[in-house]
C-alpha atoms as a PDB file:
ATOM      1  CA  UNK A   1      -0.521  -1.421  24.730  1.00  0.00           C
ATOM      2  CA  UNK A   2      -2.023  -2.492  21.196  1.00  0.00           C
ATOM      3  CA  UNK A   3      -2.533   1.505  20.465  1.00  0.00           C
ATOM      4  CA  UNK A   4       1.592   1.947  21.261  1.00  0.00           C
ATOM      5  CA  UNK A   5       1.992  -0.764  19.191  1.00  0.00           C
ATOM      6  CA  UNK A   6       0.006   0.348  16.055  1.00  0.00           C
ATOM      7  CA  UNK A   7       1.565   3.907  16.413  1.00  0.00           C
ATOM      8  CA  UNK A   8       5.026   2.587  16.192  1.00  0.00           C
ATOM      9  CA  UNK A   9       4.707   0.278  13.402  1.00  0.00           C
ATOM     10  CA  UNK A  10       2.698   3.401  11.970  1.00  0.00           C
ATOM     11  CA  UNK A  11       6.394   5.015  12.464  1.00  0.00           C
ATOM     12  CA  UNK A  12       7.961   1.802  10.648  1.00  0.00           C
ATOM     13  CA  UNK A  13       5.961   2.305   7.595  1.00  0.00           C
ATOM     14  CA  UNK A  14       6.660   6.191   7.361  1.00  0.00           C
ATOM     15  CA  UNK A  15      10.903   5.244   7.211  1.00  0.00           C
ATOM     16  CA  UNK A  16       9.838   2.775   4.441  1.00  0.00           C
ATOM     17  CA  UNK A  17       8.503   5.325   2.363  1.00  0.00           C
ATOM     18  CA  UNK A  18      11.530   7.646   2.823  1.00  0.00           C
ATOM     19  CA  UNK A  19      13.808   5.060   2.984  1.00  0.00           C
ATOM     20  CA  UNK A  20      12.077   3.774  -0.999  1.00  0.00           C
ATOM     21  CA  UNK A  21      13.242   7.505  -1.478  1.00  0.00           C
ATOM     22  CA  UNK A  22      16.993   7.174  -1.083  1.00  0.00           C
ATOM     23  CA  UNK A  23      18.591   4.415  -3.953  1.00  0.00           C
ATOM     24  CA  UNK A  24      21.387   3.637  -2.108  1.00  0.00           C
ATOM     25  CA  UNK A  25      21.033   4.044   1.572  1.00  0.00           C
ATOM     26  CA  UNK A  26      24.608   4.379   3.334  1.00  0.00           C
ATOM     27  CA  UNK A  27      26.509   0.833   4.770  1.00  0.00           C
ATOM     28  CA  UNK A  28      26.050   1.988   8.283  1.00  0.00           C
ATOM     29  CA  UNK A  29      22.219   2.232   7.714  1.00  0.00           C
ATOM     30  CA  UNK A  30      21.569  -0.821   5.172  1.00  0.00           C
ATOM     31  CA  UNK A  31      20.891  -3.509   8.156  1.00  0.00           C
ATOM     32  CA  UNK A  32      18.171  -1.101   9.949  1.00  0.00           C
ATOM     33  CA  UNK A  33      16.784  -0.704   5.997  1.00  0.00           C
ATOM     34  CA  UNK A  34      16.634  -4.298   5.906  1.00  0.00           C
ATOM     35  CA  UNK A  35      14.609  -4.664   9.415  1.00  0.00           C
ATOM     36  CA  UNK A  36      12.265  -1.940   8.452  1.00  0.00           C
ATOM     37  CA  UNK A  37      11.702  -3.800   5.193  1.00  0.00           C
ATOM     38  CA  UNK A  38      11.192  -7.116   6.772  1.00  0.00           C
ATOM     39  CA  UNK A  39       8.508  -5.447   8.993  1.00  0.00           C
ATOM     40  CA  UNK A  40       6.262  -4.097   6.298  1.00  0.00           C
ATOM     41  CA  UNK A  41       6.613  -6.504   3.550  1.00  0.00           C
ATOM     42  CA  UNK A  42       4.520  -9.814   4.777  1.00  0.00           C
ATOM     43  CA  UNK A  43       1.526  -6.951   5.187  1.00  0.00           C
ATOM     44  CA  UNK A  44       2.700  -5.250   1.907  1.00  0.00           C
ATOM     45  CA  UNK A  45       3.209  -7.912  -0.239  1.00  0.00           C
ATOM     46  CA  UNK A  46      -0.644  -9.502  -0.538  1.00  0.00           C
ATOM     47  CA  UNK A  47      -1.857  -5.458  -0.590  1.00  0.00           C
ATOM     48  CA  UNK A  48       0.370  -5.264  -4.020  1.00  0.00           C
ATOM     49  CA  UNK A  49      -1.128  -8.437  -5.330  1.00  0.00           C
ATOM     50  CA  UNK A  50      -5.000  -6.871  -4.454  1.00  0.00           C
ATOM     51  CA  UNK A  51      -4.304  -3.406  -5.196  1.00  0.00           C
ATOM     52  CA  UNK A  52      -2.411  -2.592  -8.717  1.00  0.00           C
ATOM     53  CA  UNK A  53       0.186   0.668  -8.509  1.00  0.00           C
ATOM     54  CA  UNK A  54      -1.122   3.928  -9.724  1.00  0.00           C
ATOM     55  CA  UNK A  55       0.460   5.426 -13.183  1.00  0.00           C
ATOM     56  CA  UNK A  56       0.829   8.792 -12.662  1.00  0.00           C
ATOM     57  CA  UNK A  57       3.039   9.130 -16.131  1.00  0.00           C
ATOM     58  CA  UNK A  58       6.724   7.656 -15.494  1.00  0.00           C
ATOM     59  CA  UNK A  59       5.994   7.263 -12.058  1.00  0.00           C
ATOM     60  CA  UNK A  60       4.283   4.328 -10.626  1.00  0.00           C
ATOM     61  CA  UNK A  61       2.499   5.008  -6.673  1.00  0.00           C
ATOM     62  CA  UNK A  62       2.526   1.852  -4.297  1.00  0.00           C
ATOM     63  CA  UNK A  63      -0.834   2.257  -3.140  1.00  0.00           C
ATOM     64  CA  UNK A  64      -0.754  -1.259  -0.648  1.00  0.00           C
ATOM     65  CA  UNK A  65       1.809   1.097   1.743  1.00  0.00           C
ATOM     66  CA  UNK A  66      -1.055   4.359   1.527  1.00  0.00           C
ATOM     67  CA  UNK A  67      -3.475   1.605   2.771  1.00  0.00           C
ATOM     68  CA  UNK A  68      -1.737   0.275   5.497  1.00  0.00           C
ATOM     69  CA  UNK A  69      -0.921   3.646   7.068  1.00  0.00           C
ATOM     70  CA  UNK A  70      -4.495   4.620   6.646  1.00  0.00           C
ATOM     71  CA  UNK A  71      -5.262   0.764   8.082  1.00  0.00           C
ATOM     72  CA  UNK A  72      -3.141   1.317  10.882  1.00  0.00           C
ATOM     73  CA  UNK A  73      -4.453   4.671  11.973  1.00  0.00           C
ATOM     74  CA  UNK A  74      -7.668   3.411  12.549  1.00  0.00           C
ATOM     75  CA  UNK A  75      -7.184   0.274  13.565  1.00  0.00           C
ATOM     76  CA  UNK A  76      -5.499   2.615  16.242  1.00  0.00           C
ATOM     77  CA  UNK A  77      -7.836   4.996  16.959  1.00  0.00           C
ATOM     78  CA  UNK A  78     -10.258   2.157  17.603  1.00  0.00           C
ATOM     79  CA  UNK A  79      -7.862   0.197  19.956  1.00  0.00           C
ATOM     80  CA  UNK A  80      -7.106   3.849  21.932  1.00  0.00           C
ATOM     81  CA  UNK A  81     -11.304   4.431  22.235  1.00  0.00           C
ATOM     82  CA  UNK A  82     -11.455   0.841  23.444  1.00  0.00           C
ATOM     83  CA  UNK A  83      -8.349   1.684  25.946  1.00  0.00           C
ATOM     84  CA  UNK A  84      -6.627  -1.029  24.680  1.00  0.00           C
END
């Protein structure tokens, strides 16, 4: 049960990214954009204040999101070994 739930809020973090992608998401999908975003930013948010974005010229990379995909993966994979 814990596994399920780490793989789908695994899924919820992936539609943040691509959702980050798309300025102006259409009016039909801007309420599910908002749920998504209200998901994964209490986790997000202290990440950001730890972990500093990473200049890559113009372009700044939100690492706090990289590290809870990779947090959430294992945290997985341990639950799914402990058949949890």
């Amino acid at each position: 049960m814990i596994s399920t739930a780490l793989q789908l809020y695994w899924y919820v973090l992936v539609l943040y990214v691509i959702f980050s992608w798309v300025p102006r998401p259409p009016d039909a999908l801007r309420p599910f954009v908002v749920g998504v975003g209200r998901l994964v930013e209490p986790l997000a948010t202290p990440l950001r204040r730890m972990i500093p974005p990473l200049r890559i010229g113009m372009v700044a990379l939100d690492l706090s999101i990289l590290v809870l995909l990779i947090g959430t993966s294992l945290l997985r994979n341990i639950a799914f070994s402990a058949g949890l």
